[in-house]
Protein backbone atom coordinates (compact mmCIF):
# COMPACT_ATOMS: atom_id res chain seq x y z
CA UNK A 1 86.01 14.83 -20.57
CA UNK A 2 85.85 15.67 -17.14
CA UNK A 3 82.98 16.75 -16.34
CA UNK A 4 81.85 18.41 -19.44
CA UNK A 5 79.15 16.77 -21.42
CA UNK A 6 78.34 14.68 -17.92
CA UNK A 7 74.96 14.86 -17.01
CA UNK A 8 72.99 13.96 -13.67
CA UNK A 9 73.84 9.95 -12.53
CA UNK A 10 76.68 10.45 -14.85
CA UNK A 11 80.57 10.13 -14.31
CA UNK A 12 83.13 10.09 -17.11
CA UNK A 13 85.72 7.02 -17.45
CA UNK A 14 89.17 7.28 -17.45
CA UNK A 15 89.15 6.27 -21.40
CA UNK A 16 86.52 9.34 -21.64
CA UNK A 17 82.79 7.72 -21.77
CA UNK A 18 79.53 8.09 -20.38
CA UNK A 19 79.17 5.70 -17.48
CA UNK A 20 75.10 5.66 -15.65
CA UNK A 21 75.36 5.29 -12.31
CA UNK A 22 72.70 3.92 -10.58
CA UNK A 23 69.58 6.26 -8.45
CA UNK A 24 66.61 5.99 -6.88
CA UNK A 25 64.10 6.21 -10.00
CA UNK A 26 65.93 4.64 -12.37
CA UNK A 27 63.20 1.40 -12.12
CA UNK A 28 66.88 -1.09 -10.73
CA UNK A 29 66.56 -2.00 -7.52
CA UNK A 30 69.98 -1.70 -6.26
CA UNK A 31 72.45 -0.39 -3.45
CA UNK A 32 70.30 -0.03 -0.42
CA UNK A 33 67.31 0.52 -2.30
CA UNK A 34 64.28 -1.67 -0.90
CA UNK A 35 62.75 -0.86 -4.34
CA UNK A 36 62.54 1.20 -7.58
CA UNK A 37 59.60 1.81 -9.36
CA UNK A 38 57.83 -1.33 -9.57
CA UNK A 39 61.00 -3.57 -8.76
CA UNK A 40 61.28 -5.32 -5.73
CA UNK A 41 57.62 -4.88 -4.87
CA UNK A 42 55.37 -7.25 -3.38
CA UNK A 43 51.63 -7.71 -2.94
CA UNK A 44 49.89 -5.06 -1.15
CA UNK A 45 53.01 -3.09 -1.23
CA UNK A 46 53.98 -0.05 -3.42
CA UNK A 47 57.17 1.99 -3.48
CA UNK A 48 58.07 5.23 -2.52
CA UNK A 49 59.42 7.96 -3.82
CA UNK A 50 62.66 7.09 -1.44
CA UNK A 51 62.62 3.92 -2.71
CA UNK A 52 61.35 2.40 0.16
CA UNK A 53 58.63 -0.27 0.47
CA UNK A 54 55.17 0.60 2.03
CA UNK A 55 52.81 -2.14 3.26
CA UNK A 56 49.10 -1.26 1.66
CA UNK A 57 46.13 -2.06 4.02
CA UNK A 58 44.17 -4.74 2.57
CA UNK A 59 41.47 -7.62 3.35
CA UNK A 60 43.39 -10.51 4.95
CA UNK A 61 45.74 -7.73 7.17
CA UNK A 62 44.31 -8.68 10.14
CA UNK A 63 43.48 -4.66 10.68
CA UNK A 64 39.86 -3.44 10.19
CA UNK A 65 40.40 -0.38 7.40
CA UNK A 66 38.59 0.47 4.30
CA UNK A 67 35.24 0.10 5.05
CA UNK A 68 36.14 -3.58 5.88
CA UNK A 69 33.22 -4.71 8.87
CA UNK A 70 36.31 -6.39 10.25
CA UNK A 71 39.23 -8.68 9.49
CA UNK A 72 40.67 -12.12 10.57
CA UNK A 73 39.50 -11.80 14.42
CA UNK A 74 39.73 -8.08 14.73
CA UNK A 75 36.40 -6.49 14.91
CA UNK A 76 34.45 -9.63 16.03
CA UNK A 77 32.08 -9.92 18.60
CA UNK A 78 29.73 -12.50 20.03
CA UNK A 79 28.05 -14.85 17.76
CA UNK A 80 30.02 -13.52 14.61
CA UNK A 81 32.78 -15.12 11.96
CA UNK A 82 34.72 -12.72 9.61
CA UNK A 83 34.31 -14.25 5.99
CA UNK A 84 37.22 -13.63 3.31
CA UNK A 85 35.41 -10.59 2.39
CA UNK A 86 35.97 -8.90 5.46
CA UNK A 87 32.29 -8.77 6.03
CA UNK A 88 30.68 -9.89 9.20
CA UNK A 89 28.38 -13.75 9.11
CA UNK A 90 25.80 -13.99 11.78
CA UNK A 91 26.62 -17.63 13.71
CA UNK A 92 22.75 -19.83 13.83
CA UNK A 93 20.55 -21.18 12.00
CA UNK A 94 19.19 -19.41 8.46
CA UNK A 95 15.36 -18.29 8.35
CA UNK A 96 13.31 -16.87 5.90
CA UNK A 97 11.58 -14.23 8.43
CA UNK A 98 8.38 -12.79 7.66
CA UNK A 99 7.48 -9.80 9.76
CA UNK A 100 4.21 -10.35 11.43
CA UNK A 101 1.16 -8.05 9.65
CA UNK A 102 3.76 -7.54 7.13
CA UNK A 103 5.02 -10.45 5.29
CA UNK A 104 5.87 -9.27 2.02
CA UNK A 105 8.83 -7.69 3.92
CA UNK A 106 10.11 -10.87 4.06
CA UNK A 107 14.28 -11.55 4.83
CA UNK A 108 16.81 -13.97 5.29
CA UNK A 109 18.16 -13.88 9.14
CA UNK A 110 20.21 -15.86 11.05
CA UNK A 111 18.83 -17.13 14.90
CA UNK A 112 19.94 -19.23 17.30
CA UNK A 113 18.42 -23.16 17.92
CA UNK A 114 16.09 -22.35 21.04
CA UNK A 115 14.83 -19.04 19.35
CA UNK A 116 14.24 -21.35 16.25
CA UNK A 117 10.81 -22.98 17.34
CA UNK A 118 8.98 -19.43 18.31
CA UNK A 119 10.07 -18.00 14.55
CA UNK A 120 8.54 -21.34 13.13
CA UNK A 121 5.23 -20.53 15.31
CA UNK A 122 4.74 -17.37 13.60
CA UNK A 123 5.40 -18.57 9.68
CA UNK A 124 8.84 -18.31 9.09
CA UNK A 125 10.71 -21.11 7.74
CA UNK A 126 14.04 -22.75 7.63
CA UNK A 127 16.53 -21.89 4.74
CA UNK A 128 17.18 -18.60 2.61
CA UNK A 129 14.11 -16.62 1.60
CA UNK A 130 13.80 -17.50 -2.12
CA UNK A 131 12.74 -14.53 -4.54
CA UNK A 132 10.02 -16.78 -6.17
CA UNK A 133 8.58 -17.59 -2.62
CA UNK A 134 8.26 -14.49 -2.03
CA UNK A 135 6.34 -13.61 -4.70
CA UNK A 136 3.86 -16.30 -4.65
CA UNK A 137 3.44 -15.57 -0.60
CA UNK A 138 2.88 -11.52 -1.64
CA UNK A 139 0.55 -12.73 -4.01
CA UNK A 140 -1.18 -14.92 -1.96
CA UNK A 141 -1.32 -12.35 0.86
CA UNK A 142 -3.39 -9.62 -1.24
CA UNK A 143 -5.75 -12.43 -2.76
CA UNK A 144 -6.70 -13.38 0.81
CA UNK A 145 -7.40 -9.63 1.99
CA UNK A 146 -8.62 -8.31 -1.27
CA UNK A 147 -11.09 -11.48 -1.12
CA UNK A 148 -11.72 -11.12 2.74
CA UNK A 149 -12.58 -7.10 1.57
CA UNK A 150 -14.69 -8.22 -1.76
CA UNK A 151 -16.76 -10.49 0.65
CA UNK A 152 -17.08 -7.57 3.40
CA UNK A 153 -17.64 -5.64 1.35
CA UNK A 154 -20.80 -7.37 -0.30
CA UNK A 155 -22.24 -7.64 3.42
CA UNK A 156 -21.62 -3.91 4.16
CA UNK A 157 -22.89 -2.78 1.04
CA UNK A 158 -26.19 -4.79 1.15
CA UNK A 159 -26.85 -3.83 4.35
CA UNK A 160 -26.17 -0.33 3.44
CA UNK A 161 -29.13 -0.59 1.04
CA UNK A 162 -31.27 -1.99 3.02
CA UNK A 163 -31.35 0.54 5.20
CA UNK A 164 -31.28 3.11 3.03
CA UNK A 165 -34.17 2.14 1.29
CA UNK A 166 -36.01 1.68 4.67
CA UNK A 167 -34.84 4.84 5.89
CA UNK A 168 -36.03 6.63 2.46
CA UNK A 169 -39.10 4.79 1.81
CA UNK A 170 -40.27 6.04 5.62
CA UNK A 171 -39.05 9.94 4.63
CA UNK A 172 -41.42 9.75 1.80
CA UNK A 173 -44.27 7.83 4.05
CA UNK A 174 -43.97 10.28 6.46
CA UNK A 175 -43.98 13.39 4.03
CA UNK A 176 -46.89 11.71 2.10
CA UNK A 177 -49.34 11.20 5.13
CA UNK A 178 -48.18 14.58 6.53
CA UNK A 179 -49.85 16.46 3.19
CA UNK A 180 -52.52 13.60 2.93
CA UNK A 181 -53.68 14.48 6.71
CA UNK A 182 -53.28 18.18 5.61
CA UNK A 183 -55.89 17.34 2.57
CA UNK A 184 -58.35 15.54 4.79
CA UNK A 185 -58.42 18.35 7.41
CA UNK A 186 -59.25 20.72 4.85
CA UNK A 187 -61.79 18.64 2.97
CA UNK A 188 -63.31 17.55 6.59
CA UNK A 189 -63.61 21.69 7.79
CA UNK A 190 -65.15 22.57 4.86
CA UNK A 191 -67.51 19.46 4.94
CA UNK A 192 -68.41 20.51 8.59
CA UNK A 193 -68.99 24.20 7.80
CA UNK A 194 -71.08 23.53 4.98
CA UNK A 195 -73.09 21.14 7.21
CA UNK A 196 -73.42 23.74 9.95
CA UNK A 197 -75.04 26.25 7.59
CA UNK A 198 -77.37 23.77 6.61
CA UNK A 199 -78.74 23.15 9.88
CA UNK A 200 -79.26 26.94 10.51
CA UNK A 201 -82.44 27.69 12.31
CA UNK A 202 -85.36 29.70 10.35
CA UNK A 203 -84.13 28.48 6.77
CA UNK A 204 -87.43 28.78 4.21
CA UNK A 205 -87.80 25.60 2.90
CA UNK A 206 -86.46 26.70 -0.40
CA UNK A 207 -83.76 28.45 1.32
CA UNK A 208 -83.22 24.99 2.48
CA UNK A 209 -83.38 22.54 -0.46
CA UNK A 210 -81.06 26.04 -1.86
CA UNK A 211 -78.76 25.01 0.64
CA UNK A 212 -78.52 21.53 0.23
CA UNK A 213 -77.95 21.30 -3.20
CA UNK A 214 -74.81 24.05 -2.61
CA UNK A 215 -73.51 21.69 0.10
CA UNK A 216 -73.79 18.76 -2.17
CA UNK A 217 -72.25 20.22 -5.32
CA UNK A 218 -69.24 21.50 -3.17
CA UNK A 219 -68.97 18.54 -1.12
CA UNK A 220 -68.53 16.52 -4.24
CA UNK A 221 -66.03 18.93 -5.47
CA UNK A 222 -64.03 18.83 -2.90
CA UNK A 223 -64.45 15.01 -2.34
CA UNK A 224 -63.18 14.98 -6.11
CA UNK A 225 -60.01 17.50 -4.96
CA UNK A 226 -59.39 15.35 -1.96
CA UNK A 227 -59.29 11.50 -3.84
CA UNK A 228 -57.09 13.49 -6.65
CA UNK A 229 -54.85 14.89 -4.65
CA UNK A 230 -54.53 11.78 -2.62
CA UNK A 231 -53.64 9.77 -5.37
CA UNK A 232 -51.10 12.05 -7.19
CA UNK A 233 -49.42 12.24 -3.88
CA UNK A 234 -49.68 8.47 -3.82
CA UNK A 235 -48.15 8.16 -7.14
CA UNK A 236 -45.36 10.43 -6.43
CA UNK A 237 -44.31 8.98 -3.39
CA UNK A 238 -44.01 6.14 -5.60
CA UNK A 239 -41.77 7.85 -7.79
CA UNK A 240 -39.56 9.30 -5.11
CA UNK A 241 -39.57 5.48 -3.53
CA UNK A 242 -38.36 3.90 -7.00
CA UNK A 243 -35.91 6.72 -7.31
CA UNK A 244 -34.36 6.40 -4.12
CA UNK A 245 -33.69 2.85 -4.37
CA UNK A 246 -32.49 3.22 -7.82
CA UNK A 247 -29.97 5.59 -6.45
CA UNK A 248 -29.00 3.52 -3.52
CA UNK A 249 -28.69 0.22 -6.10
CA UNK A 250 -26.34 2.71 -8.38
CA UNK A 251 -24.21 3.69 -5.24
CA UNK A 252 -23.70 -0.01 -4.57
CA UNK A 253 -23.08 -0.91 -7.75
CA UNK A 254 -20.14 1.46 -8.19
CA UNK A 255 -18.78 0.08 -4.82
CA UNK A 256 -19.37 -3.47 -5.43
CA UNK A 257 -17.22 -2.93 -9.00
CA UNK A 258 -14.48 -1.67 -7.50
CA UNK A 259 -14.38 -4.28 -4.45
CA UNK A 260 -14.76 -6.76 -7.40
CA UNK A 261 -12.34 -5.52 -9.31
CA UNK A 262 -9.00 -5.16 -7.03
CA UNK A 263 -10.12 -9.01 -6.24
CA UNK A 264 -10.27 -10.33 -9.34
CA UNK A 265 -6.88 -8.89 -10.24
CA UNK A 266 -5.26 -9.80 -6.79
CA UNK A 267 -7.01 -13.38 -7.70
CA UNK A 268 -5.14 -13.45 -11.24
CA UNK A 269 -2.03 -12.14 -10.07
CA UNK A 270 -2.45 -15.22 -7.17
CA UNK A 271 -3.12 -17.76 -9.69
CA UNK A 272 -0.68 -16.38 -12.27
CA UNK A 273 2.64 -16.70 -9.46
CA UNK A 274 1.11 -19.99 -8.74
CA UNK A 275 0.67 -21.61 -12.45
CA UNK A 276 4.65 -19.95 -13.31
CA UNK A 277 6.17 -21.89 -10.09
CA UNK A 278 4.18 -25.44 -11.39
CA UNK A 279 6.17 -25.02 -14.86
């Protein structure tokens, strides 16, 4: 009655009751209102709290916002289109590029039609790069170098032991005549002083024959010493030679495995991309 038990966007009618008037909130778009909650509001538009509309920036705007690259033909430059996803498309031709040295880096790029002959030249091709492509050309790549390094390798590595068997067989030679030549100087001064007492002057003849036999007996002894020693050093430089190429042989083995084995599994990985694209 009045304005007792009126509350707010309320008025009392002349018979007593409650009669809502309409506000800004109450979800009725009405009055002067452009909108009211969700009434009277478009796409890409929301409302305020004024009940007025406000245009939302979106893709199709024609204004580059949102992360958008660009939109309609704001944001273009030469050589570009604006697709519907506000994202930029390279005018040309499409190419699978593969970056020279490096062609498992390969992308898709677009190029003009004079530039397209010179990316041909260096092994790109028309079209999309294709994910299975891709891999077969990766796989192809490290057969042909891990092969090209397996077959270096093997040239490398028997040259390698060649040499080192040359250069170790002459170590030993030349540490086996230094000790022989050592042997056969000793065994010759001795020889020679032995002969030069025998041809001292005034010598009895039993002094002599004395003499003689002492010279023989340690000539032959040292003859003996000499031929031994000559032929254990003999034997062990034959040792030492058969050790040093077994060593070498090991050390190329070991090499040669692992050469073999990175191109056997680059050649399986090759043939295995290949056989899957057949099927």
């Amino acid at each position: 009655d009045g304005t007792t038990g009126v509350g707010n966007h309320q008025q009392c009618s002349s018979g007593c009751t409650l009669i809502n008037l309409p506000y800004c909130g109450d979800g009725v778009k009405n009055g002067t209102e452009q909108c009211d909650g969700s009434a009277g509001v478009g796409l890409h538009q929301e409302c305020s709290q004024s009940c007025t509309l406000v245009n939302l920036p979106y893709c199709g705007d024609g204004i580059v916002n949102n992360n958008e690259q660009c939109d309609g033909s704001a944001g273009i430059n030469n050589g570009q289109t604006c697709s519907s996803l506000c994202t930029f498309v390279e005018a040309g031709i499409a190419v699978c590029h593969r970056p020279l040295g490096n062609p498992e880096n390969a992308h898709t790029i677009k190029i003009s039609a004079d530039a397209l002959k010179a990316h041909l030249g260096h092994g790109d091709t028309v079209g999309a790069c294709v994910e299975e492509n891709l891999e077969k050309n990766k796989a192809e790549d490290n057969y042909i170098k891990a092969k090209d390094n397996y077959e270096k390798a093997k040239v490398e590595h028997s040259n390698a032991l060649q040499n080192q068997k040359q250069e170790g067989f002459g170590k030993i030679m030349n540490a086996y005549q230094a000790k022989l030549l050592k042997e056969e100087y000793s065994y010759r001064e001795i020889r020679d002083r032995l002969a030069n007492a025998l041809r001292g002057q005034g010598q009895s003849k039993v002094n002599y024959s004395k003499t003689m036999n002492e010279y023989k007996a340690r000539l032959a002894k040292e003859d003996w010493n000499y031929r031994q020693r000559r032929e254990q050093l003999s034997r062990a430089m034959q040792v030492q030679k058969n050790e040093c190429s077994q060593k070498a042989m090991n050390e190329y083995r070991v090499k040669m495995v692992k050469e073999e084995e990175i191109y056997r599994k680059a050649r399986n990985e090759y043939y295995k991309v290949t056989q899957t694209k057949k099927k």
